[in-house]
N, C-alpha and C. Protein backbone atom coordinates (compact mmCIF):
# COMPACT_ATOMS: atom_id res chain seq x y z
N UNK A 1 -3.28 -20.11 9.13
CA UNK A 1 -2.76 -19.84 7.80
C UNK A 1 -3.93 -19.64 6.84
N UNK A 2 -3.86 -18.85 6.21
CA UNK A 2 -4.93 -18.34 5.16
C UNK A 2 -4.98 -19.23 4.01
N UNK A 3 -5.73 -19.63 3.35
CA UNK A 3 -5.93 -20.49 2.10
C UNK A 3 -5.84 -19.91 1.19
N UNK A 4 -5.70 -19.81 -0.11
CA UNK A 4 -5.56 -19.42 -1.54
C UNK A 4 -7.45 -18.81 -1.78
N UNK A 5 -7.95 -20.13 -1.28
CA UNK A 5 -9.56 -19.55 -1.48
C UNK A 5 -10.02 -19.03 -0.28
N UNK A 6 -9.11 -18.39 0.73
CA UNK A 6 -10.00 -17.45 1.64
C UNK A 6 -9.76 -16.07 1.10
N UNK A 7 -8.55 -15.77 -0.23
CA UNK A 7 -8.83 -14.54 -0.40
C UNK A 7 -9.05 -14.02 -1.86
N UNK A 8 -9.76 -12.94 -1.48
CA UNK A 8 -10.76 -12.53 -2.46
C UNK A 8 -9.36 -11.76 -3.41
N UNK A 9 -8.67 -11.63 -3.28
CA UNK A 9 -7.62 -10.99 -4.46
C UNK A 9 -7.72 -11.92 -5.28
N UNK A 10 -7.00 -11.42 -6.26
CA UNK A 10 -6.07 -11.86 -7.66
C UNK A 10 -4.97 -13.13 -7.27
N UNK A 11 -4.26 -13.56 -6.00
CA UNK A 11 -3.15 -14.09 -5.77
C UNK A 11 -3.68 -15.62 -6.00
N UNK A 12 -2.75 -15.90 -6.82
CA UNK A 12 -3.14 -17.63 -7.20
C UNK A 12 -1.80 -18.56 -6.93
N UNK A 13 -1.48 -19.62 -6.88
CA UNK A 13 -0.65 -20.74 -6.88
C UNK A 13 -0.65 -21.71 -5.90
N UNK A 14 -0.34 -22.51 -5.49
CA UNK A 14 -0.19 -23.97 -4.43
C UNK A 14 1.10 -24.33 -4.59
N UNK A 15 1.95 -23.50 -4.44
CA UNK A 15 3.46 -24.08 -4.45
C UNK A 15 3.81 -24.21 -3.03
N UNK A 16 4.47 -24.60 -2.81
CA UNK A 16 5.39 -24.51 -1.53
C UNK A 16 5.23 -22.90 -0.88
N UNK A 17 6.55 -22.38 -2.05
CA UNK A 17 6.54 -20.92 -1.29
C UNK A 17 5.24 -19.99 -1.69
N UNK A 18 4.18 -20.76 -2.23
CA UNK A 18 2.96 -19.14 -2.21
C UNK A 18 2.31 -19.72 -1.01
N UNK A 19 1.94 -21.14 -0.73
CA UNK A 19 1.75 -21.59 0.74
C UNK A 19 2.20 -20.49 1.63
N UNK A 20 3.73 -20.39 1.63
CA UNK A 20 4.58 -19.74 2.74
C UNK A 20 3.86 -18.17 2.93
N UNK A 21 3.85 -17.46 1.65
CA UNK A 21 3.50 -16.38 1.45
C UNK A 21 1.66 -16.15 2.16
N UNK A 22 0.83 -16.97 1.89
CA UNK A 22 -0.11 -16.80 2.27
C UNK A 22 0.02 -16.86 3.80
N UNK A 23 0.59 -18.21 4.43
CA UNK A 23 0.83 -17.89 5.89
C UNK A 23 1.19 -16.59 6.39
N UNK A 24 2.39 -15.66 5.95
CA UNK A 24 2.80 -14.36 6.46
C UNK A 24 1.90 -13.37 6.48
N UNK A 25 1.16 -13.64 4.79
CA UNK A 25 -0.36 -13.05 5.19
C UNK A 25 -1.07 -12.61 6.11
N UNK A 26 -1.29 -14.42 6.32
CA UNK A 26 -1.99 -14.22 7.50
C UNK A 26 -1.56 -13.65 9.00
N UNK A 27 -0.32 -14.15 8.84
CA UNK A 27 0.22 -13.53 10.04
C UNK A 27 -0.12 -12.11 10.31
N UNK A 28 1.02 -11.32 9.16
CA UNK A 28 0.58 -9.92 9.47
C UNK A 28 -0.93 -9.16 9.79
N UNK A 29 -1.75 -9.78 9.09
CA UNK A 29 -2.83 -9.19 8.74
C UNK A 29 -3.54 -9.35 10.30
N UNK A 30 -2.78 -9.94 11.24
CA UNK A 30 -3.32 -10.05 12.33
C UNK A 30 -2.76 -9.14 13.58
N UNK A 31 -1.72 -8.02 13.38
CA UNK A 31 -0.77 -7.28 13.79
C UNK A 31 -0.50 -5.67 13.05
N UNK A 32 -0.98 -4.79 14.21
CA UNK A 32 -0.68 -3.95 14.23
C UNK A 32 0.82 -3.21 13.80
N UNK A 33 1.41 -3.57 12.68
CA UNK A 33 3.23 -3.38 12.19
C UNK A 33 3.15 -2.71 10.90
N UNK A 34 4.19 -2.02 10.58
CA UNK A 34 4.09 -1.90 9.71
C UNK A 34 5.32 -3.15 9.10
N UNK A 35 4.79 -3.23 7.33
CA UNK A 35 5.61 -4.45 6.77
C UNK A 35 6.14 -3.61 5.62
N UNK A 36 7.30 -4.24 5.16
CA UNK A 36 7.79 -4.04 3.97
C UNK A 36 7.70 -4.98 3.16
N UNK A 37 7.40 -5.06 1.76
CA UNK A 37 6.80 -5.93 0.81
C UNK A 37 8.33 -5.53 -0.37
N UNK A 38 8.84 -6.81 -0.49
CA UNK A 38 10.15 -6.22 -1.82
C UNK A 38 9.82 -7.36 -2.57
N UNK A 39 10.34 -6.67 -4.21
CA UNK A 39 10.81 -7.90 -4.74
C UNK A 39 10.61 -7.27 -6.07
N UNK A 40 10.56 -8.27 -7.27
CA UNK A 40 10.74 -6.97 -9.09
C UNK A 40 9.65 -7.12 -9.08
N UNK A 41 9.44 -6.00 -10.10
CA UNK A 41 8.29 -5.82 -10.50
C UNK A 41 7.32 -7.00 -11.54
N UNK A 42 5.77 -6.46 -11.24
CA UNK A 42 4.79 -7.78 -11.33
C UNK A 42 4.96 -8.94 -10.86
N UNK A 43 5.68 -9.24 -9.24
CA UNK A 43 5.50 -10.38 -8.96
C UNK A 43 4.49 -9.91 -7.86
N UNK A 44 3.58 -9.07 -8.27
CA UNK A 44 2.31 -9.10 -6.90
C UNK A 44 2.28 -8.56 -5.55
N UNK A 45 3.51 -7.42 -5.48
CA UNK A 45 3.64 -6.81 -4.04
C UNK A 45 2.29 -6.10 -4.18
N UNK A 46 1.89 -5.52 -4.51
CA UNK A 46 0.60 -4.86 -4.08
C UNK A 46 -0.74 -5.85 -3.78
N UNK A 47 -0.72 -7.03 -4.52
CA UNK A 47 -2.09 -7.97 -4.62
C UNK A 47 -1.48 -8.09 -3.06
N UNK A 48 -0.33 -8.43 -2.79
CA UNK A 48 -0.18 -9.17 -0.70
C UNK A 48 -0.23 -7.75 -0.32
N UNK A 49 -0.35 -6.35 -0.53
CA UNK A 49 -0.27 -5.77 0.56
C UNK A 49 -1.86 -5.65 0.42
N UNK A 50 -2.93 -5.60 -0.83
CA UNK A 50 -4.20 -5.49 -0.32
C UNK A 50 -4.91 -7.09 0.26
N UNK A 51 -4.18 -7.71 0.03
CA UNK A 51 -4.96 -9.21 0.65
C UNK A 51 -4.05 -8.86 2.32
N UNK A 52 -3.06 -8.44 2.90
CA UNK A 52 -3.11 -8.32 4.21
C UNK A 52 -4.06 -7.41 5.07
N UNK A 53 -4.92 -5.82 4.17
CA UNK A 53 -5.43 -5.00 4.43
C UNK A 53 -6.82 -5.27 4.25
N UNK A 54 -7.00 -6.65 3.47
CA UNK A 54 -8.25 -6.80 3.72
C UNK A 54 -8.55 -8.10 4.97
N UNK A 55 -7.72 -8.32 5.16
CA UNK A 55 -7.82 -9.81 6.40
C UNK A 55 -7.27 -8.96 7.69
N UNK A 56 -7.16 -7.55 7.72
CA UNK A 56 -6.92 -7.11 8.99
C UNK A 56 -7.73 -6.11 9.89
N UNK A 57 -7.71 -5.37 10.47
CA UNK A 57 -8.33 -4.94 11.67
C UNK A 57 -8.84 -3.54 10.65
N UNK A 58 -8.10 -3.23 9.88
CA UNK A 58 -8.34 -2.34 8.96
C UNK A 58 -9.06 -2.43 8.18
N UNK A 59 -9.32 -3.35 7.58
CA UNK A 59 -10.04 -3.20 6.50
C UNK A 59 -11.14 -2.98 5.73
N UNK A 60 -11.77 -2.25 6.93
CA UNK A 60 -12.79 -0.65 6.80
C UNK A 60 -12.47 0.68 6.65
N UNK A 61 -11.22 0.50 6.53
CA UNK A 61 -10.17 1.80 6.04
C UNK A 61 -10.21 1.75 4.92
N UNK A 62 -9.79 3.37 4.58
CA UNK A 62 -8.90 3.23 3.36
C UNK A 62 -7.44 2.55 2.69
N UNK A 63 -7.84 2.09 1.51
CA UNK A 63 -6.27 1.32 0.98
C UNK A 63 -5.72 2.45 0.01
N UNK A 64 -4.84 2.99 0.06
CA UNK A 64 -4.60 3.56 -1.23
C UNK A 64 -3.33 3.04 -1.91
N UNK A 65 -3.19 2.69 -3.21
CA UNK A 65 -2.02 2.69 -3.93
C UNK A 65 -1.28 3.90 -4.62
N UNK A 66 0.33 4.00 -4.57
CA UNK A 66 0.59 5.14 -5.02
C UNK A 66 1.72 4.66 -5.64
N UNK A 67 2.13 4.82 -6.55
CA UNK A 67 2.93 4.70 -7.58
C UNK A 67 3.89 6.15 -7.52
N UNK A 68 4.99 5.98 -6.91
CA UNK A 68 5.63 7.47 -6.66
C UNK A 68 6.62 7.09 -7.78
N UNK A 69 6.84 6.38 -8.52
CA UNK A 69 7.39 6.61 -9.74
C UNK A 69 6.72 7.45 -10.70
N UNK A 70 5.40 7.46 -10.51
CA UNK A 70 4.50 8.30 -11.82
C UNK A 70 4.16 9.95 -11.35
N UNK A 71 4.59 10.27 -9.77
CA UNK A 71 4.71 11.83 -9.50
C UNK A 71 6.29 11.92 -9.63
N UNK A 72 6.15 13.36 -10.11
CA UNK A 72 7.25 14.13 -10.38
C UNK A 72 8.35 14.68 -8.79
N UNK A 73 9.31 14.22 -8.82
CA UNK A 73 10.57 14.34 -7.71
C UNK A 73 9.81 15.61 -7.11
N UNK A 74 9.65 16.53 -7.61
CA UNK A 74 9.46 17.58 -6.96
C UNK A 74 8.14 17.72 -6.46
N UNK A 75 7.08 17.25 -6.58
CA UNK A 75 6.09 17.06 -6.44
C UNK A 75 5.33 16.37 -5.18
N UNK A 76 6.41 15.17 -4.90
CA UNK A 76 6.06 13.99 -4.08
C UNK A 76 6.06 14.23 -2.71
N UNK A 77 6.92 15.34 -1.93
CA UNK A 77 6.33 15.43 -0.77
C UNK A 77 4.90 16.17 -0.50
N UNK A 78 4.74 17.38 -1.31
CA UNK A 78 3.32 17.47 -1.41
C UNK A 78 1.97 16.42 -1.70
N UNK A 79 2.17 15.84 -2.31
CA UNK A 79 1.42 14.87 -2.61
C UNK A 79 1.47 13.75 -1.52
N UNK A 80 2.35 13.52 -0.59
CA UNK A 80 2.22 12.87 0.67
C UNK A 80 2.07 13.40 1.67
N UNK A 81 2.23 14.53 1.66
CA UNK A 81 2.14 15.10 2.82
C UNK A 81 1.28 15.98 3.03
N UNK A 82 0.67 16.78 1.80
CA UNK A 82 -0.05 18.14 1.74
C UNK A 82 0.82 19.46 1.77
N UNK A 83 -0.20 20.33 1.51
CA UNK A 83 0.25 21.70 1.60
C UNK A 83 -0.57 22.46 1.83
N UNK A 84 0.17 24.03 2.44
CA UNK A 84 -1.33 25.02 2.50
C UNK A 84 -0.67 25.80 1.53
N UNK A 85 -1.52 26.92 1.54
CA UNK A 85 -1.77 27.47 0.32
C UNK A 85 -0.88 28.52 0.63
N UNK A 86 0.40 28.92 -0.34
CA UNK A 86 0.97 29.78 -0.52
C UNK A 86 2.12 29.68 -0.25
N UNK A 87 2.25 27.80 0.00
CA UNK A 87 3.77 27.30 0.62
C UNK A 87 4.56 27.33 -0.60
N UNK A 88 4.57 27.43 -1.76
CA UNK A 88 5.12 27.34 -2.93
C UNK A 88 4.10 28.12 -3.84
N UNK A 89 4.60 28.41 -5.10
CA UNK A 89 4.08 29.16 -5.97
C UNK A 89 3.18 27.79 -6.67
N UNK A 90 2.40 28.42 -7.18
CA UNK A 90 1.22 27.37 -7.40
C UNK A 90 0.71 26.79 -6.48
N UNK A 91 0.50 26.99 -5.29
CA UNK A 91 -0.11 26.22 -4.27
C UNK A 91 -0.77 27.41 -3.55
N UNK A 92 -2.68 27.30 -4.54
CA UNK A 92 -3.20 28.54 -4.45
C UNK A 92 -4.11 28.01 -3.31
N UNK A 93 -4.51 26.75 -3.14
CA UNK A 93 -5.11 26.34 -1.61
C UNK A 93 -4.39 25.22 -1.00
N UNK A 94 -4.79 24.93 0.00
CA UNK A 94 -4.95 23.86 1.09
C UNK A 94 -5.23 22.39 0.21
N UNK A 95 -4.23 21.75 0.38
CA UNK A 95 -4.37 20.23 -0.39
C UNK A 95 -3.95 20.28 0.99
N UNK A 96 -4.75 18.33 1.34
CA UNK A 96 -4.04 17.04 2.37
C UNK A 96 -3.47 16.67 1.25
N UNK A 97 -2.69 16.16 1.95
CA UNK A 97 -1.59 14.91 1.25
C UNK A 97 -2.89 13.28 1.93
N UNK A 98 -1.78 12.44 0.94
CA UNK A 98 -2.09 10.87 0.73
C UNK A 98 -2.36 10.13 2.16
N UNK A 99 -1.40 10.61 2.98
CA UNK A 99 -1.15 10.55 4.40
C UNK A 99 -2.54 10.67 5.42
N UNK A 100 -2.33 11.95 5.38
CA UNK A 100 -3.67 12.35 5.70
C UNK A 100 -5.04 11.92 5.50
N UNK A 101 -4.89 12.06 3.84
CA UNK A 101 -6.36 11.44 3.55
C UNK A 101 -6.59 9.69 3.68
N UNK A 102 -5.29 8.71 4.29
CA UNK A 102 -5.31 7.52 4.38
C UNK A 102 -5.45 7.24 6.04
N UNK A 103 -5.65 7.84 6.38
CA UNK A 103 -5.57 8.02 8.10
C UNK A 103 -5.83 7.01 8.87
N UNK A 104 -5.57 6.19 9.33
CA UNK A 104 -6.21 4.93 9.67
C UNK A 104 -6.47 4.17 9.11
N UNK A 105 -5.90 3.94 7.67
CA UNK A 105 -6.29 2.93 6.39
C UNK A 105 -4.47 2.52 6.24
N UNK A 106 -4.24 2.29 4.99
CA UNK A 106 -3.59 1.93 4.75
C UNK A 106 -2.69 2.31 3.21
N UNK A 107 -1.53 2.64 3.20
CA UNK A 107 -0.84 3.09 1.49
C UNK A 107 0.19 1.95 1.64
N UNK A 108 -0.04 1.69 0.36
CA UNK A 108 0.48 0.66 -0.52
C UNK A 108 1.47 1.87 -1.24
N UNK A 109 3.07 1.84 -1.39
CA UNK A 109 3.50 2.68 -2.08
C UNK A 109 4.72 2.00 -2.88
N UNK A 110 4.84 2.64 -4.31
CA UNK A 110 5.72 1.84 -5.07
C UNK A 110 6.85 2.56 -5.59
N UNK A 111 8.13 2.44 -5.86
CA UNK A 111 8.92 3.13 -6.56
C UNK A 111 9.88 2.35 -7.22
N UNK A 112 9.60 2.59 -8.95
CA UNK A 112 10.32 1.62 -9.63
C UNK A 112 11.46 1.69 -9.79
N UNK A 113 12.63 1.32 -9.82
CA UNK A 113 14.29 1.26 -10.10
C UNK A 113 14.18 2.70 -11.38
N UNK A 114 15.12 3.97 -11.43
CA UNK A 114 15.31 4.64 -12.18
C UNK A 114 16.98 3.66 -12.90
C-alpha cells in the first residue's frame, strides 16, 4: 500500500477512505489495465490518475490530460484520433491525434456533465 508521503502529487488526507484510495493506487499502478476513475468534479480524479502513472511501469511515458469538455463536439474525434490532410475542409495537413501522440504513456480524459 502506498503512503500519503510516497507520493509526489498534490493528494493529501489520513482518513480511512483516502487510506483505501491510496491502496488501489497502489494496486493499479502495478497492472497493466486500464481503470476508470468517477466521481464530481474537484474531488481529484486526475491527481489519482497521475499518482497511478507515476508509480507504474509507465511512468517514462507520456501523461496527457484532456479535458474533452473544452474541444468542440465536432472537433473531438480529430483531436483523438488525428487526421490527414484533406479528410475535411480545413484539414490542410496531417495532424496525430492525442492517441497517437500518447502511445505507450498514458491520457487522463475528462468530460464534464452538460
Amino acid at each position: 500500500m502506498l503512503q500519503p508521503e510516497d507520493l509526489e502529487s498534490k493528494i493529501v488526507g489520513q482518513s480511512e477512505p483516502m487510506r483505501q484510495v491510496f491502496k488501489l493506487i497502489g494496486q493499479f499502478a502495478g497492472t497493466d489495465t486500464t481503470v476508470l476513475i468517477t466521481g464530481e468534479s474537484g474531488t481529484g480524479k486526475e491527481l489519482v490518475a497521475r499518482a497511478i502513472h507515476e508509480h507504474s511501469e509507465r511512468h517514462d511515458k507520456p501523461f496527457l490530460a484532456v479535458n474533452c469538455a473544452a474541444i468542440p463536439e465536432q472537433l473531438l474525434e480529430s483531436e483523438l484520433f488525428g487526421h490527414e490532410r484533406g479528410a475535411f475542409t480545413g484539414a490542410v495537413n496531417q495532424r496525430i491525434g492525442k492517441f497517437e501522440h500518447c502511445s505507450g504513456g498514458v491520457i487522463s480524459s475528462m468530460r464534464l456533465a452538460t
